[in-house]
PDB file of N, CA and C in Angstrom:
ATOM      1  N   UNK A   1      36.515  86.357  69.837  1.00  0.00           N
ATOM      2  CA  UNK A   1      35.792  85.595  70.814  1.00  0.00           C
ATOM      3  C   UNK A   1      34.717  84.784  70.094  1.00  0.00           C
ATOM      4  N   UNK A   2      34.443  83.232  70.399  1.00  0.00           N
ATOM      5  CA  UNK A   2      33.805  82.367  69.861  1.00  0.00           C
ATOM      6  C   UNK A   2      32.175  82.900  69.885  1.00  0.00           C
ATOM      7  N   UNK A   3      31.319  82.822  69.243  1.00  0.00           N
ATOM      8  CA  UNK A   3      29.542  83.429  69.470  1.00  0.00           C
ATOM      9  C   UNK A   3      29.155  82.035  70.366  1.00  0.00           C
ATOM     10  N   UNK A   4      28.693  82.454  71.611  1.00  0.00           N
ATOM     11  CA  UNK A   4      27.678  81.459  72.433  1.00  0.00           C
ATOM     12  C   UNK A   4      26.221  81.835  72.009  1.00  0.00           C
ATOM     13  N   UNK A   5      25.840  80.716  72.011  1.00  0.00           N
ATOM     14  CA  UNK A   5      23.497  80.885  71.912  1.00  0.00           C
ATOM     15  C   UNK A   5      23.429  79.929  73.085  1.00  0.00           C
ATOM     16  N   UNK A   6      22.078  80.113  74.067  1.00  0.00           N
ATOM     17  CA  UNK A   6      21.520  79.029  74.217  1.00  0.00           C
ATOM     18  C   UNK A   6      19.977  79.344  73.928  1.00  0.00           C
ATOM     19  N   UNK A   7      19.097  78.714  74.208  1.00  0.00           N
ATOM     20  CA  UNK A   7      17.664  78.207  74.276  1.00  0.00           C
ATOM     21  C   UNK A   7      16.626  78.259  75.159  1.00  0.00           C
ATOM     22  N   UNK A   8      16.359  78.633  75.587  1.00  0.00           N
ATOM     23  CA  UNK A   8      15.391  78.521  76.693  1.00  0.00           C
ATOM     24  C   UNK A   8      13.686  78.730  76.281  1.00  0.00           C
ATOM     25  N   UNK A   9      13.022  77.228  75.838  1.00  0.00           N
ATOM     26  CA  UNK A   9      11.673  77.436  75.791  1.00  0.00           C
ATOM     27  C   UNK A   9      11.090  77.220  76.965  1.00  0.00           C
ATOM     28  N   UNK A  10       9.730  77.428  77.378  1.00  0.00           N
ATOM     29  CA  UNK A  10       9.152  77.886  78.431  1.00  0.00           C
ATOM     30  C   UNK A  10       8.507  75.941  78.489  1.00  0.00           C
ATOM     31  N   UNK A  11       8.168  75.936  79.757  1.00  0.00           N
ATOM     32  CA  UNK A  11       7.605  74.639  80.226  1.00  0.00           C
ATOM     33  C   UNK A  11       6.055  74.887  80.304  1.00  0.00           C
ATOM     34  N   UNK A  12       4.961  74.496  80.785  1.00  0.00           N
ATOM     35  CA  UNK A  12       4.054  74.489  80.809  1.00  0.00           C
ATOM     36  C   UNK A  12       4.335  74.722  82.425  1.00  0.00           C
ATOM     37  N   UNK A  13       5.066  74.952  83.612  1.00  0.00           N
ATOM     38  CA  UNK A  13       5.220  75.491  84.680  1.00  0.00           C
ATOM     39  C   UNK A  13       5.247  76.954  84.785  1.00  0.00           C
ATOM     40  N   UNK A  14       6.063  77.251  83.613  1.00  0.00           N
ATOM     41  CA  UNK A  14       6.594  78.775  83.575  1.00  0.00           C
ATOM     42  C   UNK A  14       6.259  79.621  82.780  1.00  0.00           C
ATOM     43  N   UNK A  15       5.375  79.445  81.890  1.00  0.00           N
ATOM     44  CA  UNK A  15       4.613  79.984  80.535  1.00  0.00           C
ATOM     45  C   UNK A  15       3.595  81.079  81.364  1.00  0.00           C
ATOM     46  N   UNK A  16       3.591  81.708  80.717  1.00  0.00           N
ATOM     47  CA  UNK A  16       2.401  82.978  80.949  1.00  0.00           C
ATOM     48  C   UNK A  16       1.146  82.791  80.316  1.00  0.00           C
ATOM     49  N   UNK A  17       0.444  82.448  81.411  1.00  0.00           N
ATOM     50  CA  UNK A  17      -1.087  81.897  80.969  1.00  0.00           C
ATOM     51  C   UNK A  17      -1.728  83.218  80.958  1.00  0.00           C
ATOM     52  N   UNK A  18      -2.414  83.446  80.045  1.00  0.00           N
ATOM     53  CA  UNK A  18      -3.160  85.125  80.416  1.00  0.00           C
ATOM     54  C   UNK A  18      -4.627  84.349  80.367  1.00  0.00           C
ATOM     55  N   UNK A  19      -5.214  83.020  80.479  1.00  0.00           N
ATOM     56  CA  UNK A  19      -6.603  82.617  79.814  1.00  0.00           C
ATOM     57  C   UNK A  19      -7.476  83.182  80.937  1.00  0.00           C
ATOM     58  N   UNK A  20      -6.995  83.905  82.211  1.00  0.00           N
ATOM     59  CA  UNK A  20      -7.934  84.077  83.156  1.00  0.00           C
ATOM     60  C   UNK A  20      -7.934  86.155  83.450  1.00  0.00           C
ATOM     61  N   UNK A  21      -7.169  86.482  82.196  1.00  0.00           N
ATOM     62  CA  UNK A  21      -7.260  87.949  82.339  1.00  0.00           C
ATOM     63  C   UNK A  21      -8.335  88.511  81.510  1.00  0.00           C
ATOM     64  N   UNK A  22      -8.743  89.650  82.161  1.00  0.00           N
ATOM     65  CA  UNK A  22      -9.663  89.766  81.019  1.00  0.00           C
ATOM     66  C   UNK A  22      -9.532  90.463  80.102  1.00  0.00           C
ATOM     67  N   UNK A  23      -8.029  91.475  79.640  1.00  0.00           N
ATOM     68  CA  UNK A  23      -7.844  91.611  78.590  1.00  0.00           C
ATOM     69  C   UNK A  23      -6.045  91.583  78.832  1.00  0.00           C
ATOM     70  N   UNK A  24      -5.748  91.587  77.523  1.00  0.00           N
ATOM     71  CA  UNK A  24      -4.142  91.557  77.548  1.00  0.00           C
ATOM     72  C   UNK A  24      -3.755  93.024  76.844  1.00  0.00           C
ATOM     73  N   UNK A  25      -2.988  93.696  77.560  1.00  0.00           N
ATOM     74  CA  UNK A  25      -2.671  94.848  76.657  1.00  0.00           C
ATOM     75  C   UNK A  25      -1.251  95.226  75.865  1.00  0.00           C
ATOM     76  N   UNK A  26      -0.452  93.975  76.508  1.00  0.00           N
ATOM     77  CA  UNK A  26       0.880  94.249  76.358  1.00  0.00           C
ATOM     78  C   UNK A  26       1.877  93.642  76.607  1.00  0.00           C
ATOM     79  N   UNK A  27       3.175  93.345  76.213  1.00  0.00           N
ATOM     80  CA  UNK A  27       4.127  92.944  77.240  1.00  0.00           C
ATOM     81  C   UNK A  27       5.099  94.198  77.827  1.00  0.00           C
ATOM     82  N   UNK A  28       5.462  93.451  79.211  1.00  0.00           N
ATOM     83  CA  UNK A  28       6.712  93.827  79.514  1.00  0.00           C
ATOM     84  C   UNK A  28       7.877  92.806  79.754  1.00  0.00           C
ATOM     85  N   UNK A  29       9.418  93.182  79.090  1.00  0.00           N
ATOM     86  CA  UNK A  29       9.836  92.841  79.810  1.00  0.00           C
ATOM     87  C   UNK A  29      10.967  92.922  80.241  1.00  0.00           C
ATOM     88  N   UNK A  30      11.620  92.090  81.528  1.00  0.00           N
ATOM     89  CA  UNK A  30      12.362  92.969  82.488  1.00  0.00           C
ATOM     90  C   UNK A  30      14.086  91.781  82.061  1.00  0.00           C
ATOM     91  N   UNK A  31      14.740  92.510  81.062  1.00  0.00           N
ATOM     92  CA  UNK A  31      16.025  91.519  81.038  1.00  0.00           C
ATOM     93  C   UNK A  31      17.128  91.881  81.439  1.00  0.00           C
ATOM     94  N   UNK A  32      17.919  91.620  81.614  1.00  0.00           N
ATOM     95  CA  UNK A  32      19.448  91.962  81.401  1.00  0.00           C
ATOM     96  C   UNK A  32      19.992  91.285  80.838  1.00  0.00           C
ATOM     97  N   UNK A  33      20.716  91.662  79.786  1.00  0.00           N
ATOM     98  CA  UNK A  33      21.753  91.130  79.182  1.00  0.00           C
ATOM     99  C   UNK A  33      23.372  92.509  78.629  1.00  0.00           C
ATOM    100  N   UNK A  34      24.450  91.207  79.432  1.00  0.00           N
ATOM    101  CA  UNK A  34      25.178  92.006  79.167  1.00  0.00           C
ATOM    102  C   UNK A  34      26.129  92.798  77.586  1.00  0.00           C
ATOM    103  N   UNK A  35      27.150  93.593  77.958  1.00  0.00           N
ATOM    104  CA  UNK A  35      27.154  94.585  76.439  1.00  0.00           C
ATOM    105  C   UNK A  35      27.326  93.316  75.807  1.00  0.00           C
ATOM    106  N   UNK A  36      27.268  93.597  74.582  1.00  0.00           N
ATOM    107  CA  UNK A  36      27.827  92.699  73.336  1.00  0.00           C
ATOM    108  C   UNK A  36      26.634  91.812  73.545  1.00  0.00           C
ATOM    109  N   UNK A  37      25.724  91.528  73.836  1.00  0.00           N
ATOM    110  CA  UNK A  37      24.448  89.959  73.577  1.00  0.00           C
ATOM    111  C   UNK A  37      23.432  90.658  73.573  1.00  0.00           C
ATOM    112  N   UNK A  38      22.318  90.049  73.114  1.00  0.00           N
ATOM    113  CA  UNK A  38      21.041  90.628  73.122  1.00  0.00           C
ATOM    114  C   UNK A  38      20.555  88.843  72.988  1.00  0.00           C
ATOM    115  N   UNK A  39      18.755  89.543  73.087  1.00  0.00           N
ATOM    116  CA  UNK A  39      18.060  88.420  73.394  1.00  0.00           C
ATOM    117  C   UNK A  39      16.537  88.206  72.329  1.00  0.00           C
ATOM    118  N   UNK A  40      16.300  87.319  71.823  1.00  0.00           N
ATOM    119  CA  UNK A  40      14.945  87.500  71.029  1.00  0.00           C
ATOM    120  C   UNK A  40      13.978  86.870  71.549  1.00  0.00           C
ATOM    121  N   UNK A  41      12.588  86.715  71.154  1.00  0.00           N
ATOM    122  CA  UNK A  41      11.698  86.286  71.342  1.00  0.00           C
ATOM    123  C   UNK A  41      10.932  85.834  69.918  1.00  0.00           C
ATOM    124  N   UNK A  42      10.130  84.660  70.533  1.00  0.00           N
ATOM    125  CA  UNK A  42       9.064  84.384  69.850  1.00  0.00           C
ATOM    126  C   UNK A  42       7.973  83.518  70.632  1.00  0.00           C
ATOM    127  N   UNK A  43       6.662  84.014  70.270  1.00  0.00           N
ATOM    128  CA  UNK A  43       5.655  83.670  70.628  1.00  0.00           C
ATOM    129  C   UNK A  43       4.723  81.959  70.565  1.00  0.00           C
ATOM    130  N   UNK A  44       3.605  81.851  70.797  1.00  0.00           N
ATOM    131  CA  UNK A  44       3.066  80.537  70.691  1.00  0.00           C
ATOM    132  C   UNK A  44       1.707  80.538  71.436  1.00  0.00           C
ATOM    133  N   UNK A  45       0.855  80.636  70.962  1.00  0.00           N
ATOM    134  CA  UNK A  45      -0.377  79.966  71.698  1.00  0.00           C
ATOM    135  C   UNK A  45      -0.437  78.681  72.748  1.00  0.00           C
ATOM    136  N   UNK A  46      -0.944  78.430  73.286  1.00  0.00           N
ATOM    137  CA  UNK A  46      -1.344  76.866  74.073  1.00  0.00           C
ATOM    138  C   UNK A  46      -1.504  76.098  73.709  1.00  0.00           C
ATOM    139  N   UNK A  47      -2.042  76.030  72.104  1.00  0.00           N
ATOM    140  CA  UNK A  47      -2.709  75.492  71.376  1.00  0.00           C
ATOM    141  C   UNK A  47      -1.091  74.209  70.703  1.00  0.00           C
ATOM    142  N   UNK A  48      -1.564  73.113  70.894  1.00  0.00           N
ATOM    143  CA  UNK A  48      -0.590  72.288  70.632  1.00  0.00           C
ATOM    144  C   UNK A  48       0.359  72.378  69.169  1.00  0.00           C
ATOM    145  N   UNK A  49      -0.896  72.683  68.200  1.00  0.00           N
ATOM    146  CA  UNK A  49      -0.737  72.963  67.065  1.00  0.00           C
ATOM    147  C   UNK A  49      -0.512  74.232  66.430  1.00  0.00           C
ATOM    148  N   UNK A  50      -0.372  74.885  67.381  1.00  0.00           N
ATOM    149  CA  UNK A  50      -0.024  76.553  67.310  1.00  0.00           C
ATOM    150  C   UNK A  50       1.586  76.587  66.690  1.00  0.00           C
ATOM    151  N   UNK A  51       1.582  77.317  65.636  1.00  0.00           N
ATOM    152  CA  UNK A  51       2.835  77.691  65.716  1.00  0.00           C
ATOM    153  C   UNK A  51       3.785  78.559  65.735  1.00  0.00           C
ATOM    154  N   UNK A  52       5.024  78.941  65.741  1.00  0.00           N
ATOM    155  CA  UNK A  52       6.046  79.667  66.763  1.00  0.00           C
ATOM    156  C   UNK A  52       5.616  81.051  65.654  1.00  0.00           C
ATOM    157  N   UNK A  53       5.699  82.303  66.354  1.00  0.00           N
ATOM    158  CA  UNK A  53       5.310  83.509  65.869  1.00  0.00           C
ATOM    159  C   UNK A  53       5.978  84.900  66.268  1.00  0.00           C
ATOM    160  N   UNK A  54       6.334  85.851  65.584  1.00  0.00           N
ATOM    161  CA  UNK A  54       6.731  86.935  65.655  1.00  0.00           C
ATOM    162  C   UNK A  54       6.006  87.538  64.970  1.00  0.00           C
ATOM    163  N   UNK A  55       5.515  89.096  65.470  1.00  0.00           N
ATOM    164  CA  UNK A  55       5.011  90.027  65.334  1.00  0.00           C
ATOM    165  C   UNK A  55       4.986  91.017  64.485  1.00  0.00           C
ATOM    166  N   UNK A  56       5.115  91.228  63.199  1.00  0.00           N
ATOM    167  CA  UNK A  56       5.413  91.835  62.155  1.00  0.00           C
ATOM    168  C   UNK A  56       4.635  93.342  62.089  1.00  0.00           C
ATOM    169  N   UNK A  57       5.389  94.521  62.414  1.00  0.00           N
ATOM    170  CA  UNK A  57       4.944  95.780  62.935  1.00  0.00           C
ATOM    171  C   UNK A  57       4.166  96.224  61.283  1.00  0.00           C
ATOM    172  N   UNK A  58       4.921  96.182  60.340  1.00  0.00           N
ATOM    173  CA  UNK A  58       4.985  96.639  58.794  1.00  0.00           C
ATOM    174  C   UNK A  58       3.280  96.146  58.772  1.00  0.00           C
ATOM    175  N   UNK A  59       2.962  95.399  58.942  1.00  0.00           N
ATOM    176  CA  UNK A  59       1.301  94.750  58.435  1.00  0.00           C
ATOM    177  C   UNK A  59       0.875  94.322  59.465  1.00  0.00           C
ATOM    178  N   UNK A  60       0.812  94.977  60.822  1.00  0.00           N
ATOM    179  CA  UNK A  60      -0.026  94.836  62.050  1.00  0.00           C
ATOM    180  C   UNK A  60      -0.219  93.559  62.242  1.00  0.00           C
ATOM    181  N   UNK A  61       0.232  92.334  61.893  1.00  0.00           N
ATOM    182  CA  UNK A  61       0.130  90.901  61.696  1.00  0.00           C
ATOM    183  C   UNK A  61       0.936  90.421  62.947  1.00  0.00           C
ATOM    184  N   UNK A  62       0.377  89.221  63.004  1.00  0.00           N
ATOM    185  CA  UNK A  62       1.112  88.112  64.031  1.00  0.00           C
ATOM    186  C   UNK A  62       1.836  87.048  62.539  1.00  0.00           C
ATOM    187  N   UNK A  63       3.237  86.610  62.353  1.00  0.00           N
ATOM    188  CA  UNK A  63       3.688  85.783  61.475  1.00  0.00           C
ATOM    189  C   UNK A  63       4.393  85.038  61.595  1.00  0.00           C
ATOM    190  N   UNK A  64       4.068  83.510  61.193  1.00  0.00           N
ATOM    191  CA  UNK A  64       4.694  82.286  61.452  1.00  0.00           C
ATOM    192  C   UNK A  64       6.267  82.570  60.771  1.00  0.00           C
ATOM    193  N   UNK A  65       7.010  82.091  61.993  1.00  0.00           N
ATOM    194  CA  UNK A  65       8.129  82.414  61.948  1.00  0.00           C
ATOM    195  C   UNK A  65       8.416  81.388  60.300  1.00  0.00           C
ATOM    196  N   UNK A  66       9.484  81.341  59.122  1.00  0.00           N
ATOM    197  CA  UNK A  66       9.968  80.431  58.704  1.00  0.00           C
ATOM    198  C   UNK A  66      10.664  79.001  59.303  1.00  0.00           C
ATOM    199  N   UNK A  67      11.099  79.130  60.657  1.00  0.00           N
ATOM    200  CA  UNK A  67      11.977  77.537  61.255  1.00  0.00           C
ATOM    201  C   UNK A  67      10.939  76.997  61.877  1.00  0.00           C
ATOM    202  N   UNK A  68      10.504  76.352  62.367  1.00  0.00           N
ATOM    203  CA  UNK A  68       9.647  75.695  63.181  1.00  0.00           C
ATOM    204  C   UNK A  68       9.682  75.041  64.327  1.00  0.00           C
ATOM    205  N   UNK A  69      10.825  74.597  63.724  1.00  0.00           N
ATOM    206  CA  UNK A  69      11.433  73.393  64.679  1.00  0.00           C
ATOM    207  C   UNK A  69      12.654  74.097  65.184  1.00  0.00           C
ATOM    208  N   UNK A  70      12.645  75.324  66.142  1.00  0.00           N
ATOM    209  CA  UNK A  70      13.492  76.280  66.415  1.00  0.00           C
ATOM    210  C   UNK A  70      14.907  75.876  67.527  1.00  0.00           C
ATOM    211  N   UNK A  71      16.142  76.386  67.208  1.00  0.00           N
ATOM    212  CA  UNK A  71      17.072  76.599  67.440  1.00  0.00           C
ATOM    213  C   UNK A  71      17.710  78.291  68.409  1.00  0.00           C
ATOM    214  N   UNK A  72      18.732  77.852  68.660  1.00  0.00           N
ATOM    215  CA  UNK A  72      18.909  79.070  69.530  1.00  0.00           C
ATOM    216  C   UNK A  72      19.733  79.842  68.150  1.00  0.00           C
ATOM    217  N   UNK A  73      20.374  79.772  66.971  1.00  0.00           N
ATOM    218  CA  UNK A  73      20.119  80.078  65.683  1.00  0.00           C
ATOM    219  C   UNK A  73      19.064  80.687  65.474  1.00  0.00           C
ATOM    220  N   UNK A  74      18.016  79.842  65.259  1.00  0.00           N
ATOM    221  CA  UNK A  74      16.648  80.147  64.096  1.00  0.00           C
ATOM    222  C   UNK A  74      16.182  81.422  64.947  1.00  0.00           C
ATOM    223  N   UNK A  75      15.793  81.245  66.320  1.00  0.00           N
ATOM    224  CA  UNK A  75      15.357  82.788  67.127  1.00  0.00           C
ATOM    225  C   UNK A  75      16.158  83.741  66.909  1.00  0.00           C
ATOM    226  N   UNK A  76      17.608  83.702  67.007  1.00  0.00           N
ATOM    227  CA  UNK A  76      18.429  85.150  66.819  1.00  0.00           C
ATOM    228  C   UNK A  76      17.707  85.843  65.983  1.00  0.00           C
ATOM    229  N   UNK A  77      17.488  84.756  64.683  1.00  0.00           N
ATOM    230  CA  UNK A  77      17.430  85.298  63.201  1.00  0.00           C
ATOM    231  C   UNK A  77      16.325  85.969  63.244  1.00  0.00           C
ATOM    232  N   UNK A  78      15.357  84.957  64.046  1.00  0.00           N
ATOM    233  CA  UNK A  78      13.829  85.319  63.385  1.00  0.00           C
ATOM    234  C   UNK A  78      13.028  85.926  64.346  1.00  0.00           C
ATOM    235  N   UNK A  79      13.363  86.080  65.502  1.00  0.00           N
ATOM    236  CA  UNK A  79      12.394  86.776  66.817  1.00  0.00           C
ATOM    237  C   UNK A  79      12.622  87.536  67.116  1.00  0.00           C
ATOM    238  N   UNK A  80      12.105  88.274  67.513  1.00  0.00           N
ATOM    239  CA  UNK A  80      11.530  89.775  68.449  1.00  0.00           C
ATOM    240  C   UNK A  80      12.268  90.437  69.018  1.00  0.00           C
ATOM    241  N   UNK A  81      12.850  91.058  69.014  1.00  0.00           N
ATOM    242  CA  UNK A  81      13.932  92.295  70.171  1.00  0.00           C
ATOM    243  C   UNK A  81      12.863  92.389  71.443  1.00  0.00           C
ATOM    244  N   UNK A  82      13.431  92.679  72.861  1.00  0.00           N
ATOM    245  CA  UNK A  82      12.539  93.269  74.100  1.00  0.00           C
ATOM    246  C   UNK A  82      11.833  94.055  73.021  1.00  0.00           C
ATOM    247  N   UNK A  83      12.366  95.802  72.399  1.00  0.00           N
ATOM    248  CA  UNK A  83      11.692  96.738  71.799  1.00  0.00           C
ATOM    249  C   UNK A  83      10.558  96.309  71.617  1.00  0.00           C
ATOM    250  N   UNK A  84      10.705  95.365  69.890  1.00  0.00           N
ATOM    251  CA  UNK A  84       9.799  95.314  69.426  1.00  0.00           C
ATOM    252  C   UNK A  84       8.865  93.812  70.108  1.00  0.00           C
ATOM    253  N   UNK A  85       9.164  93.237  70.914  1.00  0.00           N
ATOM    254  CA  UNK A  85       8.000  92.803  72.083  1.00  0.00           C
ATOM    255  C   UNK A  85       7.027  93.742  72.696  1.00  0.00           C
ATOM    256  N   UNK A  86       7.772  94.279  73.358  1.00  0.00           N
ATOM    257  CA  UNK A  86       6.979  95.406  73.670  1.00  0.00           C
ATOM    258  C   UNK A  86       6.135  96.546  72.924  1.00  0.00           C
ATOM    259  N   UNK A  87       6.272  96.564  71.864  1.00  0.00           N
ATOM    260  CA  UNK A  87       6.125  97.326  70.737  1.00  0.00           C
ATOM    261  C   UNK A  87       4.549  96.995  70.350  1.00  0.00           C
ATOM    262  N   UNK A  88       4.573  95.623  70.237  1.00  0.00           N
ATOM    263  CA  UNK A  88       2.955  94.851  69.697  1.00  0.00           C
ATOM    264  C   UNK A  88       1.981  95.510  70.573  1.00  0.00           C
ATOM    265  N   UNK A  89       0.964  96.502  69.286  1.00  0.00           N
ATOM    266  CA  UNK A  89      -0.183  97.282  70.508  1.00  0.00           C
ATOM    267  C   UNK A  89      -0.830  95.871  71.039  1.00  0.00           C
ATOM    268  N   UNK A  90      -1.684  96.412  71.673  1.00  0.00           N
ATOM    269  CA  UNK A  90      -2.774  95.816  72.559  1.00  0.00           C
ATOM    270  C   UNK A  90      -4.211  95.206  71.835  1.00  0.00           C
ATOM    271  N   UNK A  91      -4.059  95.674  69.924  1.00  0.00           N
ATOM    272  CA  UNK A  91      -5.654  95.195  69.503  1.00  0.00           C
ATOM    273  C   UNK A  91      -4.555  93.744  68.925  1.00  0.00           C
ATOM    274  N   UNK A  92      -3.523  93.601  68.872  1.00  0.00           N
ATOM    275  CA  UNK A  92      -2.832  92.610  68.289  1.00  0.00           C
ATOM    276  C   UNK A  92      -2.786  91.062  69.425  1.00  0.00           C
ATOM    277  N   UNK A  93      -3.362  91.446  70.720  1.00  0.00           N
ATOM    278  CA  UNK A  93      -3.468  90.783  71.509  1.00  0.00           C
ATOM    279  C   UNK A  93      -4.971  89.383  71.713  1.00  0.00           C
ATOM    280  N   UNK A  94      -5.703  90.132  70.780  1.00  0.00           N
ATOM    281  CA  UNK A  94      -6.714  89.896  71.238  1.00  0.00           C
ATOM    282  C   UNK A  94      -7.574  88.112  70.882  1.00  0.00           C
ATOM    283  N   UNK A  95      -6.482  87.253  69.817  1.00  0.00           N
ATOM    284  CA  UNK A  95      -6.327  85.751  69.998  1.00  0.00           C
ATOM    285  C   UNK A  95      -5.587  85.367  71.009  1.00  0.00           C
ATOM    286  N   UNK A  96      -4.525  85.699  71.766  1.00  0.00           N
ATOM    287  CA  UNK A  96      -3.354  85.607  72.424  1.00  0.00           C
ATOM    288  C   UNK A  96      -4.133  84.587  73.935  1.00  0.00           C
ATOM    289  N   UNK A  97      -4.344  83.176  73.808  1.00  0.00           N
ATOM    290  CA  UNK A  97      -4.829  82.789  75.187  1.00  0.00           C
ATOM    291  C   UNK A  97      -3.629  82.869  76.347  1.00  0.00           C
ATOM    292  N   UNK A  98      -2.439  82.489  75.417  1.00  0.00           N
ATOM    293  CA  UNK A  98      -1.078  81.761  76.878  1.00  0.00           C
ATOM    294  C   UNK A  98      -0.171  81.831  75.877  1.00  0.00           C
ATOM    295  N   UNK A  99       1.129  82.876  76.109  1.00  0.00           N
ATOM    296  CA  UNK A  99       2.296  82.840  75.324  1.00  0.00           C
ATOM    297  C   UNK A  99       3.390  81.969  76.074  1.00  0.00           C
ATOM    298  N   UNK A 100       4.139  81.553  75.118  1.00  0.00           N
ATOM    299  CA  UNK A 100       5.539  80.950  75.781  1.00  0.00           C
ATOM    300  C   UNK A 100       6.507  81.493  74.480  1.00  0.00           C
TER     301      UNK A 100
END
């Protein structure tokens, strides 16, 4: 069977603004995907010039992904499992204004 990807970055409609919480402790989140696919993530500030980020557990770090200019490719490779989304404690939060 052929491998499908697609893409889905967040709009400035649908992005999770946290700038009005007063602290962030975490994510959740709620997917389905069926057997055989999984799904990654990567992060981003608001900040125009922010760039795309995954969470590196090994050195408690937030780290600029290597692609930049991301693909539904470059995320497989380089972003986040739900797990380890969820995984990032809560002091790792604490630049985090608005993820997409």
């Amino acid at each position: 069977m052929a491998t499908k990807q697609s893409l889905l970055i967040t709009t400035t409609a649908n992005r999770a603004d946290v700038s009005d919480f007063p602290t962030l402790t975490g994510f959740a989140v709620d997917e389905t995907t069926p057997d055989g696919t999984s799904t990654r993530y990567l992060v981003k500030t608001s900040d125009d010039s922010a760039t795309w980020q995954a969470y590196d557990a090994s050195s408690s770090a937030w780290k600029d992904v290597e692609t930049q200019d991301i693909t539904a490719s470059s995320v497989m490779n380089e972003g986040m499992s739900k797990t380890a989304l969820e995984a990032v404690p809560a002091s790792a939060m604490t630049e985090r204004r608005c993820m997409r």
